[in-house]
PDB file of N, CA and C in Angstrom:
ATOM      1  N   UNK A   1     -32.807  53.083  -5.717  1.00  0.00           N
ATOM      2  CA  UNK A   1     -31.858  53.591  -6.683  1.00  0.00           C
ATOM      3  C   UNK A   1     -30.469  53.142  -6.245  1.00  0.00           C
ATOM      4  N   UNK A   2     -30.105  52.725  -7.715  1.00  0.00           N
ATOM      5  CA  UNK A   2     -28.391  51.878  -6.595  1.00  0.00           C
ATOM      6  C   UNK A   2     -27.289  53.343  -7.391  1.00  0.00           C
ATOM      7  N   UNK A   3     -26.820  53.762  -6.870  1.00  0.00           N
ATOM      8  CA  UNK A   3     -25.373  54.045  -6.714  1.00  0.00           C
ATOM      9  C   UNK A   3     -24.249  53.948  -6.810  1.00  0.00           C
ATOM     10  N   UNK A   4     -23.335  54.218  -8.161  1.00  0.00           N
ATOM     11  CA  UNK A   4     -21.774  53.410  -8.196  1.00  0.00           C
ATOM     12  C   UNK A   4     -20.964  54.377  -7.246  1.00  0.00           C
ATOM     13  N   UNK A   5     -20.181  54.457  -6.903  1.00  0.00           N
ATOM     14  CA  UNK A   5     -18.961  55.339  -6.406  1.00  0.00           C
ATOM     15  C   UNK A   5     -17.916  55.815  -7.459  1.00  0.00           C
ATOM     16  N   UNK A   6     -18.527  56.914  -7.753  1.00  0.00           N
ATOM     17  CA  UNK A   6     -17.309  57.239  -8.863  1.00  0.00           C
ATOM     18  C   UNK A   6     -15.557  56.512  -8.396  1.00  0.00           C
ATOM     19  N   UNK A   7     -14.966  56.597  -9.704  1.00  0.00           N
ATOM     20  CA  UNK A   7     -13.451  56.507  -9.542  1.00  0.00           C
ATOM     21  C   UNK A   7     -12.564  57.685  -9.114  1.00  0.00           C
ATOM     22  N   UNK A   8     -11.783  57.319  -7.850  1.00  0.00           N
ATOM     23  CA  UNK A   8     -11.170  58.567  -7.642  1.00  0.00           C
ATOM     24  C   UNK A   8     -10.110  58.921  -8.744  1.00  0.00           C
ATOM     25  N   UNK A   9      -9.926  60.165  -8.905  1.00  0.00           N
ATOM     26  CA  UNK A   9      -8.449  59.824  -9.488  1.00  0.00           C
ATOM     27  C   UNK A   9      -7.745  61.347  -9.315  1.00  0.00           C
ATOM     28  N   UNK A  10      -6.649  61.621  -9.977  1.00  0.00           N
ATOM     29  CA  UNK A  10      -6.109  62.783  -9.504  1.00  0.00           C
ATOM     30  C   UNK A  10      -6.666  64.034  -9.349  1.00  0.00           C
ATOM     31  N   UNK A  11      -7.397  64.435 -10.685  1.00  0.00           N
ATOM     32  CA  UNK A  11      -7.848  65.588 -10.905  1.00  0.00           C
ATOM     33  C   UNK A  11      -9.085  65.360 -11.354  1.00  0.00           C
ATOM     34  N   UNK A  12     -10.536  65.748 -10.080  1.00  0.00           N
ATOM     35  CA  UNK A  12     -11.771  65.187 -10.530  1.00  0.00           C
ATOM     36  C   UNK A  12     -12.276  66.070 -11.132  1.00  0.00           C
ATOM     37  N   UNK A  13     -11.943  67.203 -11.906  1.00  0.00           N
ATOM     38  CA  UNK A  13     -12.664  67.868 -12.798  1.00  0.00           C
ATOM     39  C   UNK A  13     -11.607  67.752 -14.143  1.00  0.00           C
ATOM     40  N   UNK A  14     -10.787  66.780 -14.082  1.00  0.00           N
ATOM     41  CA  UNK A  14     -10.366  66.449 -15.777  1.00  0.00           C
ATOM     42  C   UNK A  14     -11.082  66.206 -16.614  1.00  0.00           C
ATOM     43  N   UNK A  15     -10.959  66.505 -17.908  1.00  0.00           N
ATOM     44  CA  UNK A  15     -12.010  66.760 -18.966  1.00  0.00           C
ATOM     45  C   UNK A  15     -12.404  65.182 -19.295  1.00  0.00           C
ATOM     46  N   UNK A  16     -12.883  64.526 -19.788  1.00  0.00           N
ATOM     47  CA  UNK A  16     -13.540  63.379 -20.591  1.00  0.00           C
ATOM     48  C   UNK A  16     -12.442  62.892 -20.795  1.00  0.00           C
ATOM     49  N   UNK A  17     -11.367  63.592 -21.790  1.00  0.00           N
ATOM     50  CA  UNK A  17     -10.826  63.011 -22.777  1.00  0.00           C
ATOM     51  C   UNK A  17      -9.357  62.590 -21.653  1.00  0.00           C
ATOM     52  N   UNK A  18      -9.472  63.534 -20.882  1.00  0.00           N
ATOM     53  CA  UNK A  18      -7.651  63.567 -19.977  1.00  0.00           C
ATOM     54  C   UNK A  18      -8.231  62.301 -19.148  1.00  0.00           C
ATOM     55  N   UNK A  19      -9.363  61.739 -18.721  1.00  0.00           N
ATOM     56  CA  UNK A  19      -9.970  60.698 -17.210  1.00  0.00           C
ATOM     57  C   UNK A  19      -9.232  59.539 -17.803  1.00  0.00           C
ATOM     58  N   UNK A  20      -9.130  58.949 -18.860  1.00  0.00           N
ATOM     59  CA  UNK A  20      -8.521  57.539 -18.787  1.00  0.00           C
ATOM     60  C   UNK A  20      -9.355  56.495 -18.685  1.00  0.00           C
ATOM     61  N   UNK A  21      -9.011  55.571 -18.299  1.00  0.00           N
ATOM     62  CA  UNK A  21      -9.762  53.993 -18.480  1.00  0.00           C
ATOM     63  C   UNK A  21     -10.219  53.946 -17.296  1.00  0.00           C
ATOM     64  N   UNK A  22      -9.572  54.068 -16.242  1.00  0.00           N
ATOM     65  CA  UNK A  22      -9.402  54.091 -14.756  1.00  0.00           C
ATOM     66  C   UNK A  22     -11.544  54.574 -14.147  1.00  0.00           C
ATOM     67  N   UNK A  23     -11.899  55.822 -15.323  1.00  0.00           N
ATOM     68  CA  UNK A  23     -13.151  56.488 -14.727  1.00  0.00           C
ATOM     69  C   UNK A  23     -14.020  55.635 -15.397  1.00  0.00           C
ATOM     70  N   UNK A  24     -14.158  54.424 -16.242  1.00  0.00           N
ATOM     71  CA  UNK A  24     -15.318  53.671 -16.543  1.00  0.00           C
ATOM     72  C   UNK A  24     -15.420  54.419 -17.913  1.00  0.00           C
ATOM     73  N   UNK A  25     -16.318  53.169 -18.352  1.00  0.00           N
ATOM     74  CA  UNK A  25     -16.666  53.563 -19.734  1.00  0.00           C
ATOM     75  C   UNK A  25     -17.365  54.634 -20.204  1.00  0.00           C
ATOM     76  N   UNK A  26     -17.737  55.266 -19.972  1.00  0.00           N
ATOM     77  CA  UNK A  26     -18.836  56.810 -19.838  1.00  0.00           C
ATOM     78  C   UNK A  26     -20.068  56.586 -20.307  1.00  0.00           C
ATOM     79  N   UNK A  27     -20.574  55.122 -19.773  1.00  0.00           N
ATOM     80  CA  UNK A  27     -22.278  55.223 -19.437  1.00  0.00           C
ATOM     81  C   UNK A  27     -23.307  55.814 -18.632  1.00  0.00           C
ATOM     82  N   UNK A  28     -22.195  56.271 -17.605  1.00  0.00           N
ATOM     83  CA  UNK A  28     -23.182  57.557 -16.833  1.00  0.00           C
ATOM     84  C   UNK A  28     -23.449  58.724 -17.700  1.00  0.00           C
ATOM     85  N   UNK A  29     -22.679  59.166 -18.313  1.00  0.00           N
ATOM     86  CA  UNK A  29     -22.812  60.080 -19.714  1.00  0.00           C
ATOM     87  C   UNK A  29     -24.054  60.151 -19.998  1.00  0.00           C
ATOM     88  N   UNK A  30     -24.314  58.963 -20.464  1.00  0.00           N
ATOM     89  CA  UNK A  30     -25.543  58.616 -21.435  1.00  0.00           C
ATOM     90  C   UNK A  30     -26.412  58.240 -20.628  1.00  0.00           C
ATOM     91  N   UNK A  31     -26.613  58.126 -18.890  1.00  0.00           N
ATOM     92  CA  UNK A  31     -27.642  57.533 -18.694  1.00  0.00           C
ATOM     93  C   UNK A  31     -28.788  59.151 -18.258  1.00  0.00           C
ATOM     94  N   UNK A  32     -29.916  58.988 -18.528  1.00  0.00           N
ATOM     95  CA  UNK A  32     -31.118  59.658 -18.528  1.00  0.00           C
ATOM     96  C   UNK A  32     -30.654  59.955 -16.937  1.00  0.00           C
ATOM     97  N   UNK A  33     -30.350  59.181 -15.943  1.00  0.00           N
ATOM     98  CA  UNK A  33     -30.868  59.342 -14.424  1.00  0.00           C
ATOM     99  C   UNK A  33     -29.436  60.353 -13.727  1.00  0.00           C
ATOM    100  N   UNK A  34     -28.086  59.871 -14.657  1.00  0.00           N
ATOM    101  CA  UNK A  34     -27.591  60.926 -14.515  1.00  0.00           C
ATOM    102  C   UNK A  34     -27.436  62.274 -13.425  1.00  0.00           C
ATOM    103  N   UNK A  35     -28.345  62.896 -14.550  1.00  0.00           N
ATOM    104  CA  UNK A  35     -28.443  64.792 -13.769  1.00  0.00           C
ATOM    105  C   UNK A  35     -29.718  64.327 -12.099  1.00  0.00           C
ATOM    106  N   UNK A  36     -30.612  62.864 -12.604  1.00  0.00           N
ATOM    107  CA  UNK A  36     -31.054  62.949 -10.759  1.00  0.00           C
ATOM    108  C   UNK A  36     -30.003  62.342 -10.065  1.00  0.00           C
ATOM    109  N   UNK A  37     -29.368  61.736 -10.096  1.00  0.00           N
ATOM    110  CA  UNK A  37     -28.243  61.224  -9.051  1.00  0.00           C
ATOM    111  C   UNK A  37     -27.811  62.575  -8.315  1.00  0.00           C
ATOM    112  N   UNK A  38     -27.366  63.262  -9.633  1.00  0.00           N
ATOM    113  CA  UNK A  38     -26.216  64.581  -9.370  1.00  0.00           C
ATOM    114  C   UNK A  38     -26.728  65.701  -8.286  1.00  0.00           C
ATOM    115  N   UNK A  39     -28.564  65.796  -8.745  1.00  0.00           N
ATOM    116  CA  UNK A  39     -29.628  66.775  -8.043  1.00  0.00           C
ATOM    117  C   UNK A  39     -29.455  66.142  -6.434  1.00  0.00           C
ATOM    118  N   UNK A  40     -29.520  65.148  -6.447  1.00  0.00           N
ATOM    119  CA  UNK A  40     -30.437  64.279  -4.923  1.00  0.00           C
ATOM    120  C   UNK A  40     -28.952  64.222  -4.644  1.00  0.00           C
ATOM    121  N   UNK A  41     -27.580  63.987  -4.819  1.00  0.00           N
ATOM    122  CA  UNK A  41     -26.462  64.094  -3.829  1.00  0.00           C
ATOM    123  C   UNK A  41     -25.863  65.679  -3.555  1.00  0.00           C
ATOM    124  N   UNK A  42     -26.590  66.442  -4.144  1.00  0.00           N
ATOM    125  CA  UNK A  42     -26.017  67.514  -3.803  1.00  0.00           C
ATOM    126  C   UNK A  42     -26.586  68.496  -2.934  1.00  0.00           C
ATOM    127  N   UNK A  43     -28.157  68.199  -3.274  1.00  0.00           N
ATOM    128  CA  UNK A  43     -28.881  68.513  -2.251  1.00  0.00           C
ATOM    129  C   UNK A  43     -28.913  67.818  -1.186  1.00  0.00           C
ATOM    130  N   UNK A  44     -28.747  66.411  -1.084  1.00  0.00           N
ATOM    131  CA  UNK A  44     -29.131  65.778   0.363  1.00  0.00           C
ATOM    132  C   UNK A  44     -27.995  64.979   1.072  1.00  0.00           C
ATOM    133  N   UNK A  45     -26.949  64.970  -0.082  1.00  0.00           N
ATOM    134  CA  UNK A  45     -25.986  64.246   0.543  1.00  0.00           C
ATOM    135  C   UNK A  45     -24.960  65.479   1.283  1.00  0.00           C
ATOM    136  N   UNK A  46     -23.907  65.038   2.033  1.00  0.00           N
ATOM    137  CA  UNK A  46     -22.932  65.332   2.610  1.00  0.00           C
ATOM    138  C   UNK A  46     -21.365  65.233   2.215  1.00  0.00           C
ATOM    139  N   UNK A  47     -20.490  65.776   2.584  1.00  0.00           N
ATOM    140  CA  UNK A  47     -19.139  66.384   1.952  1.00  0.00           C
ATOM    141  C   UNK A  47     -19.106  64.769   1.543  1.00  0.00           C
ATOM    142  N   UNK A  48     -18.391  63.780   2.535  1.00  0.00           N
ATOM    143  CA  UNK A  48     -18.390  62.430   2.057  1.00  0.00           C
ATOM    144  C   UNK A  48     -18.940  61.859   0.615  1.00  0.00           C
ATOM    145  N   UNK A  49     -20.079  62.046   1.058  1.00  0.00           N
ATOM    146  CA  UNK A  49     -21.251  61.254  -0.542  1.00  0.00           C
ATOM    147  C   UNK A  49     -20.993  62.182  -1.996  1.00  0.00           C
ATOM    148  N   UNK A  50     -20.408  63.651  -1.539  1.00  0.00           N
ATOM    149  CA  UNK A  50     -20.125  64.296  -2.669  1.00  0.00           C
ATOM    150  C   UNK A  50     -18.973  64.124  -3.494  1.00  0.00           C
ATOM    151  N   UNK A  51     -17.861  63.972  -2.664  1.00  0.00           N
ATOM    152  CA  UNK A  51     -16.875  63.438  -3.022  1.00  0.00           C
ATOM    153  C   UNK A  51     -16.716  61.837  -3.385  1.00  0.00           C
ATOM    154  N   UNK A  52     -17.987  60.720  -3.254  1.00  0.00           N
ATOM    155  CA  UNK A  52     -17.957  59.782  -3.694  1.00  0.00           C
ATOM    156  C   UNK A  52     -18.497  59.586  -4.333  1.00  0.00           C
ATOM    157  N   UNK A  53     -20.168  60.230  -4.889  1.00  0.00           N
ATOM    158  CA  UNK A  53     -20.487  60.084  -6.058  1.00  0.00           C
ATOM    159  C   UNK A  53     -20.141  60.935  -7.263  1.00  0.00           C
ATOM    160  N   UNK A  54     -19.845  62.342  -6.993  1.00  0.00           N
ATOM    161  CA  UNK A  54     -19.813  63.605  -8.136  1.00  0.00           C
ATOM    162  C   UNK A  54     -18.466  63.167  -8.493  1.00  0.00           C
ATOM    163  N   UNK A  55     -18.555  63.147 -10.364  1.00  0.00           N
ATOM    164  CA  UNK A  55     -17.338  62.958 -11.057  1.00  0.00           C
ATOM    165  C   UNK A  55     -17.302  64.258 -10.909  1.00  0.00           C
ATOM    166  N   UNK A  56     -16.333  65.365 -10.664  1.00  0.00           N
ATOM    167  CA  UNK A  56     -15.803  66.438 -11.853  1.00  0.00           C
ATOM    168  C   UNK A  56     -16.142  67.305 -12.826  1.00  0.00           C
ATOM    169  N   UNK A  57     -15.325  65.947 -13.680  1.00  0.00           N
ATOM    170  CA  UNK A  57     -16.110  66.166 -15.226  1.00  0.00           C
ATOM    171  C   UNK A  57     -17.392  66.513 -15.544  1.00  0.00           C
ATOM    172  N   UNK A  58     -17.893  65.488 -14.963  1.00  0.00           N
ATOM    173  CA  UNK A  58     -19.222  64.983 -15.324  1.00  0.00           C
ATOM    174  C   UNK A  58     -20.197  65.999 -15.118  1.00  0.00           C
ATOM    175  N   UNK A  59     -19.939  66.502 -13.514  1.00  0.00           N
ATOM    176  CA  UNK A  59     -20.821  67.543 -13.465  1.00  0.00           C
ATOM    177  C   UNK A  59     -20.271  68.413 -14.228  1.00  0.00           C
ATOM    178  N   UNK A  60     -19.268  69.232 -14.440  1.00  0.00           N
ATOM    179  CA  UNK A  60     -19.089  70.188 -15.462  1.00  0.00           C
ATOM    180  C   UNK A  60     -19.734  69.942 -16.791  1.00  0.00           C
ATOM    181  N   UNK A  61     -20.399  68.856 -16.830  1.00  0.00           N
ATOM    182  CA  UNK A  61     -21.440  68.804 -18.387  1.00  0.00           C
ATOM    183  C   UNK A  61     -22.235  68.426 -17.892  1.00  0.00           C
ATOM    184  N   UNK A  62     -23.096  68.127 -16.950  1.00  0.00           N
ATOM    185  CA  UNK A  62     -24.511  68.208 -16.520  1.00  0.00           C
ATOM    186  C   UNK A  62     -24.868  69.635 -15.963  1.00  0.00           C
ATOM    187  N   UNK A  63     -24.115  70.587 -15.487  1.00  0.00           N
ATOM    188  CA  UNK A  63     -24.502  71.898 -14.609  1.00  0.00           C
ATOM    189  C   UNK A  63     -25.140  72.234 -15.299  1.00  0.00           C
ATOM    190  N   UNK A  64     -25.565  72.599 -16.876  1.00  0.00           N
ATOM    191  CA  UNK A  64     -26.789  73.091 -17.257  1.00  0.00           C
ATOM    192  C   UNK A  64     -27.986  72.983 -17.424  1.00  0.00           C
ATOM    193  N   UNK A  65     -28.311  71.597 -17.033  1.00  0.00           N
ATOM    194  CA  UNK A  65     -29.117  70.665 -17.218  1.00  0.00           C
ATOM    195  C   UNK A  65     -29.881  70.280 -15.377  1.00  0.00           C
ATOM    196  N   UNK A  66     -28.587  70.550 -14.334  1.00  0.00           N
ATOM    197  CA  UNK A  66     -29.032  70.102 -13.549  1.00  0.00           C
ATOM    198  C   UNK A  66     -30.310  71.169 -12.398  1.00  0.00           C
ATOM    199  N   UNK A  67     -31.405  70.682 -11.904  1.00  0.00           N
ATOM    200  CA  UNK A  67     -32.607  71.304 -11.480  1.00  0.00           C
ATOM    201  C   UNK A  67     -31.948  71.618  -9.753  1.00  0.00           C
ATOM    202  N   UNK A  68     -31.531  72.604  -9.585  1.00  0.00           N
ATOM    203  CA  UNK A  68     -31.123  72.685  -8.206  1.00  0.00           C
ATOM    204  C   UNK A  68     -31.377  74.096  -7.652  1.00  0.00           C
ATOM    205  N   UNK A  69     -31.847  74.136  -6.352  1.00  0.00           N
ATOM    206  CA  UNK A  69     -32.463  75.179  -5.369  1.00  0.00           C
ATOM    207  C   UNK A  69     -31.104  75.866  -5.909  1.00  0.00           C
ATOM    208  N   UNK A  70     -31.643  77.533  -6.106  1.00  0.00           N
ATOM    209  CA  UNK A  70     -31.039  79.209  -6.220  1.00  0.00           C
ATOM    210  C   UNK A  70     -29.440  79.088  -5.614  1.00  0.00           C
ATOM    211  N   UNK A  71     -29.951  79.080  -3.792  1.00  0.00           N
ATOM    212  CA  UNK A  71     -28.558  78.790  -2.822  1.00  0.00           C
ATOM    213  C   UNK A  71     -27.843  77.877  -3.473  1.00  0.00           C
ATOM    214  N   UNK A  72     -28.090  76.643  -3.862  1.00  0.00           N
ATOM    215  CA  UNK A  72     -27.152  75.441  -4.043  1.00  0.00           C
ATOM    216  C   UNK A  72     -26.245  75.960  -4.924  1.00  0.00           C
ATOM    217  N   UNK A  73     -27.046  76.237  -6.178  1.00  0.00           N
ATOM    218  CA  UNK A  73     -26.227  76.570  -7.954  1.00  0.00           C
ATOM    219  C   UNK A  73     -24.997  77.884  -7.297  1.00  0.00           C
ATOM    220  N   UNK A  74     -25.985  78.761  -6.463  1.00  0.00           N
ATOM    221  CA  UNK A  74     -24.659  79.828  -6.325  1.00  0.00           C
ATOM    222  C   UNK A  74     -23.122  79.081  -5.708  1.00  0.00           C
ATOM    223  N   UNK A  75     -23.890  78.414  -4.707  1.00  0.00           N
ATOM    224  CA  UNK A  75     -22.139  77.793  -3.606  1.00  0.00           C
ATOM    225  C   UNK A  75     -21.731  77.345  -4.521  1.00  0.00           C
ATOM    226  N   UNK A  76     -21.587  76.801  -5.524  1.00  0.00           N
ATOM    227  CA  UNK A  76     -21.354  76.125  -6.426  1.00  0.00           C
ATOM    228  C   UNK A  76     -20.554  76.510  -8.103  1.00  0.00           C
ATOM    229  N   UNK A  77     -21.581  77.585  -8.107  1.00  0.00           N
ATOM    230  CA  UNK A  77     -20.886  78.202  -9.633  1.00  0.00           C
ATOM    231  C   UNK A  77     -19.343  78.768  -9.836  1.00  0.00           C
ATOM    232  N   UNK A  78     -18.815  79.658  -8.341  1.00  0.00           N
ATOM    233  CA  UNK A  78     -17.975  80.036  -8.614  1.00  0.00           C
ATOM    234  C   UNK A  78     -16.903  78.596  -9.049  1.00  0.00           C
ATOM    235  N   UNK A  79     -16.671  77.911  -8.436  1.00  0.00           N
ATOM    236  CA  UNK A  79     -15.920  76.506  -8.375  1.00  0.00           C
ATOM    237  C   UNK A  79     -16.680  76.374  -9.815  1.00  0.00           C
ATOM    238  N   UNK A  80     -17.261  76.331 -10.960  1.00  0.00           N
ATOM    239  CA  UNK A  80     -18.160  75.705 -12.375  1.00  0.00           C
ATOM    240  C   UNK A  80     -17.271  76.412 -13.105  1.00  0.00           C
ATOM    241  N   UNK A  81     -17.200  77.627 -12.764  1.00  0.00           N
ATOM    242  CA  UNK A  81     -16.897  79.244 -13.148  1.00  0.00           C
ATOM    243  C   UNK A  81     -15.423  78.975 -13.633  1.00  0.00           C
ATOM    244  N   UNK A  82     -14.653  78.599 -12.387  1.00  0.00           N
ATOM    245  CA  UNK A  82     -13.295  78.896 -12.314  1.00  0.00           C
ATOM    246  C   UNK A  82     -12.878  77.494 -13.303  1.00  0.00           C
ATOM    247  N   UNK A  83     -13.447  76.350 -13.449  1.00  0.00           N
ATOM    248  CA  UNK A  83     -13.432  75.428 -13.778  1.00  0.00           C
ATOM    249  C   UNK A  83     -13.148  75.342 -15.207  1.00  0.00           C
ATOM    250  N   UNK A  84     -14.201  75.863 -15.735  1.00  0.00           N
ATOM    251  CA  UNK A  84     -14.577  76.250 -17.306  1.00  0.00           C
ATOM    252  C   UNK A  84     -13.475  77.390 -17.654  1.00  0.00           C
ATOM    253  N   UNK A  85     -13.059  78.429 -17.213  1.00  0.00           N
ATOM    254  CA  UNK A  85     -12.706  79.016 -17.163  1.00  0.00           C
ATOM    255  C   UNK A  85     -10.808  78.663 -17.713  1.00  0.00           C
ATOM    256  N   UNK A  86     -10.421  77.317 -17.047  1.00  0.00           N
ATOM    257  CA  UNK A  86      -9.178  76.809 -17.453  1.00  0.00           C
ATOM    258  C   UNK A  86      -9.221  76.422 -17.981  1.00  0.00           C
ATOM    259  N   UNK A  87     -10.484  75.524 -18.731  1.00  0.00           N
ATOM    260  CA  UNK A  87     -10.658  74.831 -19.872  1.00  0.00           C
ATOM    261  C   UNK A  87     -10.430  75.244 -20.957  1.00  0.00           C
ATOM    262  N   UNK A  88     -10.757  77.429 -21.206  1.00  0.00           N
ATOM    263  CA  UNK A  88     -10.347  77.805 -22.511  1.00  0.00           C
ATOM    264  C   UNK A  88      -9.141  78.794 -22.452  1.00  0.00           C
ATOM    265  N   UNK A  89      -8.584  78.270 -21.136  1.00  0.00           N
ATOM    266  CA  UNK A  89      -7.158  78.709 -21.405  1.00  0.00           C
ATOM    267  C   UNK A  89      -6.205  77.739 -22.839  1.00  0.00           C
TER     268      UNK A  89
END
């Protein structure tokens, strides 16, 4: 399985529309393998690999979709939580 390195950019949980040109065309969006990339670096990867593959965004629209051990989703939600949360400010 090959691996892009997401684009860094200022704010990695900016919405779709705020990311710019800079984050690629949004074929990860659409690709099926997607939510496994997202599963297998979050479970097995490390702070490094998280911060180089996980867009943000991206996961903020895969988290419902994505298949992850009880522990994981919790460390996790509050940061989903607080996330979404500014979105309908």
């Amino acid at each position: 399985m090959s691996m892009r390195p997401h684009q860094h950019r200022t704010d990695p949980f900016a919405t779709a529309d705020e990311a710019g040109p800079e984050d690629g065309d949004g074929k990860a969006r659409e690709s099926a393998g997607a939510c496994e990339v997202y599963e297998i670096v979050m479970r097995e990867g490390n702070a490094d690999d998280v911060a180089r593959y996980i867009d943000g965004a991206l996961l903020i629209d895969l988290w419902p979709d994505l298949v992850l051990p009880a522990s994981l989703r919790r460390e996790w939600q509050a940061l989903i939580d607080a996330v979404r949360d500014q979105e309908t400010v």
